[in-house]
C-alpha atoms as a PDB file:
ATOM      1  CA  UNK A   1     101.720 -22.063  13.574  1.00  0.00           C
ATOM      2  CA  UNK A   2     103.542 -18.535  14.154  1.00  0.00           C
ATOM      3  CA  UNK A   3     105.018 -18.146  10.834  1.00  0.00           C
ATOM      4  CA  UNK A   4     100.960 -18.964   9.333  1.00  0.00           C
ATOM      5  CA  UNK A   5      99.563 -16.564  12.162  1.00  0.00           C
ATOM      6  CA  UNK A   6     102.241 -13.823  11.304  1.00  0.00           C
ATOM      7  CA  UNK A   7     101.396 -14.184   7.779  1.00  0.00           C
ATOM      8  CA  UNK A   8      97.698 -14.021   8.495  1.00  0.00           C
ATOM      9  CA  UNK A   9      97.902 -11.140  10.572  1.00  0.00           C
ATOM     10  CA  UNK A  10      99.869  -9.306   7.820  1.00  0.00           C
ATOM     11  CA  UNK A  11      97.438 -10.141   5.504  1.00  0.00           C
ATOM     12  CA  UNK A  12      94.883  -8.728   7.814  1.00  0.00           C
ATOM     13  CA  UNK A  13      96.704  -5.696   8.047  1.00  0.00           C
ATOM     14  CA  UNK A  14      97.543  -4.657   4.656  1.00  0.00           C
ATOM     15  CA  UNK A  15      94.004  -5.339   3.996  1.00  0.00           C
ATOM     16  CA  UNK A  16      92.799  -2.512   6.342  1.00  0.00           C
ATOM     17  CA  UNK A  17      95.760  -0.378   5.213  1.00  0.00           C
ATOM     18  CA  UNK A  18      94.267  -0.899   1.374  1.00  0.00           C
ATOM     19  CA  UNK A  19      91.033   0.248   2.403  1.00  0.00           C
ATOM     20  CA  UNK A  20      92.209   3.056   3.925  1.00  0.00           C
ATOM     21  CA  UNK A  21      93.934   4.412   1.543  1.00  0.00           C
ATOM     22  CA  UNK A  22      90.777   3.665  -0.661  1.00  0.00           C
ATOM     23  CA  UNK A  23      88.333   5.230   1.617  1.00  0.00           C
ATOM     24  CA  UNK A  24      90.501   8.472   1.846  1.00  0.00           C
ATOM     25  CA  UNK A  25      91.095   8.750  -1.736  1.00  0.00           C
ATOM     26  CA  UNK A  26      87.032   8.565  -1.977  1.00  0.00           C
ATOM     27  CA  UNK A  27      86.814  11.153   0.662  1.00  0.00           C
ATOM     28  CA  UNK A  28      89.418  13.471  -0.772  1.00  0.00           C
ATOM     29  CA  UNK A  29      87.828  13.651  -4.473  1.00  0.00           C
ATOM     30  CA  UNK A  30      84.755  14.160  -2.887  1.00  0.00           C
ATOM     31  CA  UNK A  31      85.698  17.126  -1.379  1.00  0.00           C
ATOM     32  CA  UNK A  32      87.786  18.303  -4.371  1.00  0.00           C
ATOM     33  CA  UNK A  33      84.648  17.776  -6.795  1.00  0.00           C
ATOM     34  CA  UNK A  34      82.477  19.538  -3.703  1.00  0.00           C
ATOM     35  CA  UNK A  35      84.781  22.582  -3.946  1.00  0.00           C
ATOM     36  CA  UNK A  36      85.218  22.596  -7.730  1.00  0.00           C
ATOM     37  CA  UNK A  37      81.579  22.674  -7.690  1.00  0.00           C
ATOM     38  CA  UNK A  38      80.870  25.467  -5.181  1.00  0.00           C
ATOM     39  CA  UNK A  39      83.604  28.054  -6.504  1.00  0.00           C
ATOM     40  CA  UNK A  40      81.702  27.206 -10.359  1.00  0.00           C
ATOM     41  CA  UNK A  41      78.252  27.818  -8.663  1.00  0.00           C
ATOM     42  CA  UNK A  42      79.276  31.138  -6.728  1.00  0.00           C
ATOM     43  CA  UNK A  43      81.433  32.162 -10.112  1.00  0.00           C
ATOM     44  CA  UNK A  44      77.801  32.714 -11.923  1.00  0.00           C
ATOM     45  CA  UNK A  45      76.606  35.269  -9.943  1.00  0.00           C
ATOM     46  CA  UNK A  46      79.960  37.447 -10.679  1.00  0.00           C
ATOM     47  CA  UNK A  47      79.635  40.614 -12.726  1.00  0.00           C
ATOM     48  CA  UNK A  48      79.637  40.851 -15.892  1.00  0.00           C
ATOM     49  CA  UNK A  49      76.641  38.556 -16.800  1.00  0.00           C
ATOM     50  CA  UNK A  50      77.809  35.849 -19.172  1.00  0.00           C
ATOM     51  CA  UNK A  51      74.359  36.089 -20.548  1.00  0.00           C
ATOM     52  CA  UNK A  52      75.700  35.394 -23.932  1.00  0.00           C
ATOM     53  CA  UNK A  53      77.655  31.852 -22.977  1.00  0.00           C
ATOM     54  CA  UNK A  54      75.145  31.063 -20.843  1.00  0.00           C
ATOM     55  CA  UNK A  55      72.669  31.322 -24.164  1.00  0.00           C
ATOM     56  CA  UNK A  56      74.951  29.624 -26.061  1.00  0.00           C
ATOM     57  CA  UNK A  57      75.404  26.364 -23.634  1.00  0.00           C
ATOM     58  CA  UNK A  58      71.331  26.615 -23.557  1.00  0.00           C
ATOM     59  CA  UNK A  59      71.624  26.075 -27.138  1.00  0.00           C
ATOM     60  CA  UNK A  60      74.229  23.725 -26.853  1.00  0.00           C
ATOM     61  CA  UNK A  61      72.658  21.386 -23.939  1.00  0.00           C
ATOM     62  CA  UNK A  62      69.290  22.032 -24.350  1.00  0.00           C
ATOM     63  CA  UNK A  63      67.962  22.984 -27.985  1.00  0.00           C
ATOM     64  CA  UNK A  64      70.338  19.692 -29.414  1.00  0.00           C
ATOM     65  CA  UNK A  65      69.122  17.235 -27.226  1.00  0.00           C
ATOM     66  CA  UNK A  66      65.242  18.231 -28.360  1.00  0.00           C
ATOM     67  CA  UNK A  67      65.058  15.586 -31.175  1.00  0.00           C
ATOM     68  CA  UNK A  68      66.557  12.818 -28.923  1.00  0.00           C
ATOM     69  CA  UNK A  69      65.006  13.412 -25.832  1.00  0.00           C
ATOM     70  CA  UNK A  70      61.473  13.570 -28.183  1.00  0.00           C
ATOM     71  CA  UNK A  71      61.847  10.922 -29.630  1.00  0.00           C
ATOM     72  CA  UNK A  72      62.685   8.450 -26.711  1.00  0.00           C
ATOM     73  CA  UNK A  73      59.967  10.226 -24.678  1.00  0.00           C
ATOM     74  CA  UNK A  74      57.302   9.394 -27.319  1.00  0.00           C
ATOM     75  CA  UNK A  75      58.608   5.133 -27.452  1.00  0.00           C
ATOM     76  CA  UNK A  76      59.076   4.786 -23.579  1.00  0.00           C
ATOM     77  CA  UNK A  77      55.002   6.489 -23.551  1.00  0.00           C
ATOM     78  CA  UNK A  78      54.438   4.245 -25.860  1.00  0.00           C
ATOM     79  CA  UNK A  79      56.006   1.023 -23.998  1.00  0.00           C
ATOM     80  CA  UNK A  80      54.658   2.116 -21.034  1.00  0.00           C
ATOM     81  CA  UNK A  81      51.011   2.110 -22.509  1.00  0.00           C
ATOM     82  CA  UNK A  82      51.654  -1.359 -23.808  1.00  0.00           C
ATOM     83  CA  UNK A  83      52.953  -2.741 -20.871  1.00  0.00           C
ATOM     84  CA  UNK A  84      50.614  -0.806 -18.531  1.00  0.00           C
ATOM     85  CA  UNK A  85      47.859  -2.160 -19.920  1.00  0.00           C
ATOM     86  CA  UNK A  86      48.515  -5.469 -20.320  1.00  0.00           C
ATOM     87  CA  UNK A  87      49.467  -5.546 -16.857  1.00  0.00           C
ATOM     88  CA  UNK A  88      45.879  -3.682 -15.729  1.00  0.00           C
ATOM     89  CA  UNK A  89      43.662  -5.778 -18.002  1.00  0.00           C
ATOM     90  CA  UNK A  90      44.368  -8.980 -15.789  1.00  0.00           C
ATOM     91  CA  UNK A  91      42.885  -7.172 -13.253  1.00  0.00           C
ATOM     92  CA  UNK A  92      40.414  -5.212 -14.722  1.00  0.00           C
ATOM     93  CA  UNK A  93      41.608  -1.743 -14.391  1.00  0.00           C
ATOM     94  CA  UNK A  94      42.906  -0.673 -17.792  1.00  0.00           C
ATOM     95  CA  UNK A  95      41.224   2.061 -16.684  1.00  0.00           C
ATOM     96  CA  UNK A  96      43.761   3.359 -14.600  1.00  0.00           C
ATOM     97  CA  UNK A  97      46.551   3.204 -17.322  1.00  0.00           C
ATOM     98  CA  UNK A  98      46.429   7.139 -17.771  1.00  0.00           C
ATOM     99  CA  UNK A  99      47.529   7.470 -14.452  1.00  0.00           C
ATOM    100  CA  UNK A 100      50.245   4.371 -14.724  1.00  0.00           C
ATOM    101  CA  UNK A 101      51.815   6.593 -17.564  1.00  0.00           C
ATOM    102  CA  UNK A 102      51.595   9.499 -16.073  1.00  0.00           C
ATOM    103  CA  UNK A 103      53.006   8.766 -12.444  1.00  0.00           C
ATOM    104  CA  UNK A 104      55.529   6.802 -14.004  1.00  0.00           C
ATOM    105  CA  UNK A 105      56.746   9.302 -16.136  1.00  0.00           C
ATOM    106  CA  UNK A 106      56.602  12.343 -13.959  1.00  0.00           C
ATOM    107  CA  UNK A 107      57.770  10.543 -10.978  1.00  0.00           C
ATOM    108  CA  UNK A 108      60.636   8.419 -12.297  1.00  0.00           C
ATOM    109  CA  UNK A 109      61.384   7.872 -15.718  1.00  0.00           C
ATOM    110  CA  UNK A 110      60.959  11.705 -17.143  1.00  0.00           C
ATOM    111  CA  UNK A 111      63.983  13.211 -15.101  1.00  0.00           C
ATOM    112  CA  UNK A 112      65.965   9.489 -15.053  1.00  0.00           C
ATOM    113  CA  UNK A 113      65.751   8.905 -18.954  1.00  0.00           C
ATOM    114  CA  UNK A 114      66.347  12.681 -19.511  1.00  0.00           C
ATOM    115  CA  UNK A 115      69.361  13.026 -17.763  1.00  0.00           C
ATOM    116  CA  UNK A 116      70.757   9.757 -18.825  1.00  0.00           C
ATOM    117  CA  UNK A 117      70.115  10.857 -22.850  1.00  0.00           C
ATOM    118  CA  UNK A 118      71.919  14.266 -21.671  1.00  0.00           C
ATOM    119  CA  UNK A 119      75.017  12.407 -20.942  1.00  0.00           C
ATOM    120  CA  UNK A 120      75.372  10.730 -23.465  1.00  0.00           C
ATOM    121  CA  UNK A 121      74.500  13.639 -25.733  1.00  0.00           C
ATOM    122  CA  UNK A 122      75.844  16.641 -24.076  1.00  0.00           C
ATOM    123  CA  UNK A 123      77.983  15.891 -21.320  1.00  0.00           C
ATOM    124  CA  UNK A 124      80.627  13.388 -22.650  1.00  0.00           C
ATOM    125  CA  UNK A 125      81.276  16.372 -25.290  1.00  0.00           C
ATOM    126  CA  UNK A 126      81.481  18.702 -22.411  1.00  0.00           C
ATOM    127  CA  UNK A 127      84.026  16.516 -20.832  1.00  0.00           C
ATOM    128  CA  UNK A 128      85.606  16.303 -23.915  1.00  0.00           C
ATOM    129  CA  UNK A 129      86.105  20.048 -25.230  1.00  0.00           C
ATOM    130  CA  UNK A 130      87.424  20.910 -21.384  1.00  0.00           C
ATOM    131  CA  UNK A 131      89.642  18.314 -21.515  1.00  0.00           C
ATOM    132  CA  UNK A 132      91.047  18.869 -24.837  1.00  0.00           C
ATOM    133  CA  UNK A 133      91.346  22.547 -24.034  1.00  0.00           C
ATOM    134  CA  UNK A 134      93.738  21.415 -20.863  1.00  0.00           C
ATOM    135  CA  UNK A 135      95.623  18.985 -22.708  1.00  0.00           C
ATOM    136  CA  UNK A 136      96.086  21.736 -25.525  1.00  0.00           C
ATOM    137  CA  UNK A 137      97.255  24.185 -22.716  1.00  0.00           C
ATOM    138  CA  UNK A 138      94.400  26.800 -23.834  1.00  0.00           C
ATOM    139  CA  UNK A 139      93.006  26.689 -20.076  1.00  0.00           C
ATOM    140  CA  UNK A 140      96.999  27.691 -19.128  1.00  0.00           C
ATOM    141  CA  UNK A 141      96.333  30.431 -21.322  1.00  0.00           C
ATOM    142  CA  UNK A 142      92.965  32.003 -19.946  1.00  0.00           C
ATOM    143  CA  UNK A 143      95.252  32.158 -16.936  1.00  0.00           C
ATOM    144  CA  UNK A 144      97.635  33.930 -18.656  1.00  0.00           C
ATOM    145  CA  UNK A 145      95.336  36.648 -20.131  1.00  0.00           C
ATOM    146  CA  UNK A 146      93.910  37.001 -16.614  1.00  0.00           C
ATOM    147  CA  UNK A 147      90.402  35.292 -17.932  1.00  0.00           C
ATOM    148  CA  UNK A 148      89.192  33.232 -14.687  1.00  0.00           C
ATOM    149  CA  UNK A 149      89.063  29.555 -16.219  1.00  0.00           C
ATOM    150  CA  UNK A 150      85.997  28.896 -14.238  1.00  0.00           C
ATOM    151  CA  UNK A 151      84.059  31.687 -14.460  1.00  0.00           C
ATOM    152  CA  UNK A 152      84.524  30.942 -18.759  1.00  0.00           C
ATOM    153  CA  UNK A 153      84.257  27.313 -19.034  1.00  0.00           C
ATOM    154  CA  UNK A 154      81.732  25.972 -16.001  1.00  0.00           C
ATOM    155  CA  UNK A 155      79.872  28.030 -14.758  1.00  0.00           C
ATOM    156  CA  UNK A 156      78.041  28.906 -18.201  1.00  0.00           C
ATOM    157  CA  UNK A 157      77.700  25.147 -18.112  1.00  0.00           C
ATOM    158  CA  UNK A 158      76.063  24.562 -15.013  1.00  0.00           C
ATOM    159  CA  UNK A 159      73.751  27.687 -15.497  1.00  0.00           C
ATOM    160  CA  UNK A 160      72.583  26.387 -18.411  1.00  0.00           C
ATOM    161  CA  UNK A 161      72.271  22.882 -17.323  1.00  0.00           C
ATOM    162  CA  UNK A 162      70.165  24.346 -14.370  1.00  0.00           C
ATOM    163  CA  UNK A 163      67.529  25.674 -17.204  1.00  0.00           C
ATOM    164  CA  UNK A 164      67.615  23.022 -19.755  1.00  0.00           C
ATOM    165  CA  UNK A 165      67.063  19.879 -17.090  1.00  0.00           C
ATOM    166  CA  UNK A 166      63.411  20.825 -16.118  1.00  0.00           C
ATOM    167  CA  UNK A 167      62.355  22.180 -19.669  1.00  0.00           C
ATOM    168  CA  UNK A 168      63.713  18.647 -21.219  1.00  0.00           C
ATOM    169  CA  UNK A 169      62.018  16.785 -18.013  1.00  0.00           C
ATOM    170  CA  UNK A 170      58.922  18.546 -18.555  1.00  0.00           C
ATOM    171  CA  UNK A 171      58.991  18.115 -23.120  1.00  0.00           C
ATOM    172  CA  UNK A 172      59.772  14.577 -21.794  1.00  0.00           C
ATOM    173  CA  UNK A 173      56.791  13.879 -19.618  1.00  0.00           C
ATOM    174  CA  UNK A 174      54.365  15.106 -21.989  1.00  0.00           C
ATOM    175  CA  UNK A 175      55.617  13.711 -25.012  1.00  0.00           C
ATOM    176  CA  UNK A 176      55.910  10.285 -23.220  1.00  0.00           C
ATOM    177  CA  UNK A 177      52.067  11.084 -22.225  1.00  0.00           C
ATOM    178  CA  UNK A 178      50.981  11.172 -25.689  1.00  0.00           C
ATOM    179  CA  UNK A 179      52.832   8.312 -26.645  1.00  0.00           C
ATOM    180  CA  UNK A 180      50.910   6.330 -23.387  1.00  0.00           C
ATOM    181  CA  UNK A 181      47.924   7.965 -25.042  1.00  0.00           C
ATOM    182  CA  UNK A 182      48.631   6.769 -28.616  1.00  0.00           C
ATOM    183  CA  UNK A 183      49.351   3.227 -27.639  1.00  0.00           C
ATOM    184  CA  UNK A 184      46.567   2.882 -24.930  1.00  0.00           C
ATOM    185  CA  UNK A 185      43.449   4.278 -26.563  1.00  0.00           C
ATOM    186  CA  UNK A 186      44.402   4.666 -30.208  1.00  0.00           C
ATOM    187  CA  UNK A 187      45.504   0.986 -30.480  1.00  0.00           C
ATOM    188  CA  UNK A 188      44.201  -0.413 -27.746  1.00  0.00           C
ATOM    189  CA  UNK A 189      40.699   0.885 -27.460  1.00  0.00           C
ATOM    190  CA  UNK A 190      40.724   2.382 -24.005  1.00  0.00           C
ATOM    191  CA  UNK A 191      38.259   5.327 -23.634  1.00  0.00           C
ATOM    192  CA  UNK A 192      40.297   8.695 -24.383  1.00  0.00           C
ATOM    193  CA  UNK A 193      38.046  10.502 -21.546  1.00  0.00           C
ATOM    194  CA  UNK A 194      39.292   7.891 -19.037  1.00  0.00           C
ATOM    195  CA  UNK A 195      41.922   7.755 -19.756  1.00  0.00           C
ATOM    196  CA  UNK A 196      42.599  11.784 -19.126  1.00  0.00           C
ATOM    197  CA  UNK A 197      40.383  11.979 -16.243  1.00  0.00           C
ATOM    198  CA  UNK A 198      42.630   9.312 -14.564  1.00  0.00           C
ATOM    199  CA  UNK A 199      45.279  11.820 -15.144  1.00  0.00           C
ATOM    200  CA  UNK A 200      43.812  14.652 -13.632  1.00  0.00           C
ATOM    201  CA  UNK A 201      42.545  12.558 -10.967  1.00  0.00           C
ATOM    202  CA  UNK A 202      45.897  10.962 -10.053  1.00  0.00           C
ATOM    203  CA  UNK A 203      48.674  13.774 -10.680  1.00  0.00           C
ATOM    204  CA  UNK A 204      49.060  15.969  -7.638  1.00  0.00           C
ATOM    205  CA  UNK A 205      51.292  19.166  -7.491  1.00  0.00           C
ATOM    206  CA  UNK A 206      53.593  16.785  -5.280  1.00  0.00           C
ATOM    207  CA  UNK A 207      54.419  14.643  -8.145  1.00  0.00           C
ATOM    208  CA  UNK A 208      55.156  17.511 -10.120  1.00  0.00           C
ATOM    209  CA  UNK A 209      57.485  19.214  -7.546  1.00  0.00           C
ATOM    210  CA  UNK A 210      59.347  15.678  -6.884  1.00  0.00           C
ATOM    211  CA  UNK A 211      60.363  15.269 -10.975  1.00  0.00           C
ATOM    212  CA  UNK A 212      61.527  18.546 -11.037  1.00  0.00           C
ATOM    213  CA  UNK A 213      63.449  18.509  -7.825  1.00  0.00           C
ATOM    214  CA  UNK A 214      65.144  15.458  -9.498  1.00  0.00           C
ATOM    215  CA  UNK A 215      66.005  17.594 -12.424  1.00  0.00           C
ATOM    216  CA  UNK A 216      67.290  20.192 -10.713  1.00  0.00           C
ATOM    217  CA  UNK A 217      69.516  17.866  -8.487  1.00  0.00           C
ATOM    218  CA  UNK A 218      70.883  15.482 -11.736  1.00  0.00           C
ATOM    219  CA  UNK A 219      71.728  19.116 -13.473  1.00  0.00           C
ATOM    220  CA  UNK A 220      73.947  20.241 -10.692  1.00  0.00           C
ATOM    221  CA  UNK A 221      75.859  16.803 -10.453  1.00  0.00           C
ATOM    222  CA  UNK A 222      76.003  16.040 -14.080  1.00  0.00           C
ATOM    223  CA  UNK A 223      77.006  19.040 -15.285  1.00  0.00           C
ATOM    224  CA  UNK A 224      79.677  19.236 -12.280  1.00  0.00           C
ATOM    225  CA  UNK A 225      80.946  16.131 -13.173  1.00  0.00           C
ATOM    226  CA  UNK A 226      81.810  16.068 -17.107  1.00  0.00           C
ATOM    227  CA  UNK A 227      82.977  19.890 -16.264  1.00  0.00           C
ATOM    228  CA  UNK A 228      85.396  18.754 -13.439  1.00  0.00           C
ATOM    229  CA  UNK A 229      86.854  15.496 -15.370  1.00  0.00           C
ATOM    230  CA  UNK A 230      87.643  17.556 -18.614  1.00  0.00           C
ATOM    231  CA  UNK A 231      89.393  20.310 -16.086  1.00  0.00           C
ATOM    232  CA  UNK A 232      91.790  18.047 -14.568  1.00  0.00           C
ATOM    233  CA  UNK A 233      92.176  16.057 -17.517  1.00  0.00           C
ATOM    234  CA  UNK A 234      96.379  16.479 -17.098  1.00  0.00           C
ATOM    235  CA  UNK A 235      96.093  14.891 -13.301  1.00  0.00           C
ATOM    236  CA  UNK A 236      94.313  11.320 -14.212  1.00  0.00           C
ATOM    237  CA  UNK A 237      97.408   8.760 -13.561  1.00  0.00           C
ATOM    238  CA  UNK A 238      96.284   6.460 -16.748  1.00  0.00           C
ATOM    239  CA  UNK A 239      96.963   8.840 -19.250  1.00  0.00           C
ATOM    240  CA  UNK A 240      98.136  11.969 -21.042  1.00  0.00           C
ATOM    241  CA  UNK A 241      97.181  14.001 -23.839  1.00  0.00           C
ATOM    242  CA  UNK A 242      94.566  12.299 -26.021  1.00  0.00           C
ATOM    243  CA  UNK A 243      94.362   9.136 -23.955  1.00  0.00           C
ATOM    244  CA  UNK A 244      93.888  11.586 -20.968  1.00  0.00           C
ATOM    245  CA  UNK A 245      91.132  12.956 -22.613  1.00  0.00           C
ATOM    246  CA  UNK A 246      89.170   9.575 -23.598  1.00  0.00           C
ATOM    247  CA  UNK A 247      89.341   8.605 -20.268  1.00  0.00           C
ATOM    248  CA  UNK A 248      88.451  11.597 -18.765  1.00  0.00           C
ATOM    249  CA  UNK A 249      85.150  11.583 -21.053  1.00  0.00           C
ATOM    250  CA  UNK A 250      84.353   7.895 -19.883  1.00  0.00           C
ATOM    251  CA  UNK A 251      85.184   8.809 -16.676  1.00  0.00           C
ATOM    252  CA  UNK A 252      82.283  11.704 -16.557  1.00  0.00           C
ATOM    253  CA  UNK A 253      79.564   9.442 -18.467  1.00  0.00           C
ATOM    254  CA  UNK A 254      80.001   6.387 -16.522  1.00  0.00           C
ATOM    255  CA  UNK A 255      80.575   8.060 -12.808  1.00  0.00           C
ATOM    256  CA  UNK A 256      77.243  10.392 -14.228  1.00  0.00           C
ATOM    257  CA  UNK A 257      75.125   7.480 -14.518  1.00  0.00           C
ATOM    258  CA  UNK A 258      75.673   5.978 -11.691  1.00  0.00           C
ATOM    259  CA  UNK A 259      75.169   9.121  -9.629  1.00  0.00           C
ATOM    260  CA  UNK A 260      71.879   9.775 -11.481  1.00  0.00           C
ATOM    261  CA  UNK A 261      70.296   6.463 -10.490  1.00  0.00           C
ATOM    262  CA  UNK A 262      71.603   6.623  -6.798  1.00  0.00           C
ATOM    263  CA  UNK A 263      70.572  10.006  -6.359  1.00  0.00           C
ATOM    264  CA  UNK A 264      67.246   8.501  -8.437  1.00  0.00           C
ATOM    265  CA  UNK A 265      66.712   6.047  -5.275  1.00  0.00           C
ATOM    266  CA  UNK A 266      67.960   8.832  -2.615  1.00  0.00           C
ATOM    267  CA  UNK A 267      65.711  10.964  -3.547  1.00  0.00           C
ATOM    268  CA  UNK A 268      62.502   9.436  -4.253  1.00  0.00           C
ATOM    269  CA  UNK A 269      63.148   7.869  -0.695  1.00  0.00           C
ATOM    270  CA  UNK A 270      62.373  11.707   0.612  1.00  0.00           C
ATOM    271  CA  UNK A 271      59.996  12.640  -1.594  1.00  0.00           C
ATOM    272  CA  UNK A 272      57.888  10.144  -1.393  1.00  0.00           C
END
């Protein structure tokens, strides 16, 4: 019986000593990504302007993802309209499915669905070209010609991602809106001046606000994220060189997701 309570005990006790260690490791690359993520921010108020890499990560983040995040806008509108008022017919309010769309777009799914087709799009390159630039010792080298690493590779980034969230939230919305509009009353009969009015009637400047506070919020971490994976690309402990750099990238997409749809539920918890 003291042997098996020794044992138990032991048991116990590497137990708490493994979720230590896990719960400081947690803590620790929170606070490195939190400081990674400050000294980028601060870095894009520093003179000179990068006006010109800033434009150029616009073009890169925002201009590329326009067909994508288009065309999924237009078949989740479209889904939504379906759904919405198949749903609302049972109850006899197909009348309201302007509003269904619209809420659920500018509320939820606009600055979700946006950021999620970002990822995939933008940021796993992002994570990428950082990371190969480490592994390729070119970051070593901005160091060397006295070019602050940070200032040149993320903090364009997160600029741009700062602009290019709400435009793509907002092109999202509304194309999603027409789609609601094309399934609801082109297909399914409902009365197009309803169907608006509803809209007006329902959206409030709150909503509004709320999906681009989202925006604003999944820019900073996303964008923070793929930038600070690719950086420290040469410190993961699965990998080197290009093996470093694949995980890295799945590293930034998958922990990006996740964050997106927590901070999804966090948020809507306050704005509501």
């Amino acid at each position: 019986m003291n042997q098996e309570t020794a044992t138990g005990g032991g048991n116990l006790i590497g137990l708490i000593n493994l979720l230590g260690k896990t719960t400081l490791n947690i803590i620790g690359e929170l606070g490195a990504v939190a400081i990674f993520f400050f000294h980028g921010f601060l870095l894009i108020f520093s003179l000179p302007f990068q006006f010109r890499k800033v434009v150029q990560q616009v073009y890169f983040i925002g201009v590329k993802s326009f067909l994508i995040i288009s065309l999924i806008g237009l078949f989740t509108g479209m889904v939504l309209g379906l759904q919405g008022y198949y749903t609302l017919v049972k109850f006899g309010s197909e009348g309201m499915l302007g509003a269904a769309v619209a809420l659920s777009l500018i509320r939820e799914l606009g600055p979700v669905l946006t950021a999620l087709m970002i990822i995939g799009r933008a940021g796993s390159s992002i994570a990428a070209e950082i990371g190969i630039m480490r592994i390729s010792e070119q970051i070593d080298a901005l160091d060397t010609m006295d070019i602050n690493p940070m200032r040149f590779l993320v903090s364009p980034r997160i600029a741009a991602s700062v602009i290019t969230f709400p435009l793509l939230t907002a092109l999202f919305d509304v194309i999603g809106i027409i789609g609601g509009y094309l399934t609801g009353v082109l297909l399914l009969g409902v009365n197009s001046g309803i169907f608006f009015n509803r809209i007006y009637d329902s959206v409030v400047a709150k909503d509004i606000n709320g999906g681009f506070i989202k925006s604003l919020v999944f820019a900073l971490v996303v964008s923070t994220i793929c930038c600070y994976q690719g950086y420290f690309t040469h410190m993961r402990p699965g990998g080197f060189g290009a093996k470093g750099v694949s995980l890295a990238t799945t590293s930034a997409v998958v922990i990006s997701c996740v964050l997106v749809l927590v901070l999804d539920y966090v948020l809507t918890s306050f704005l509501l």
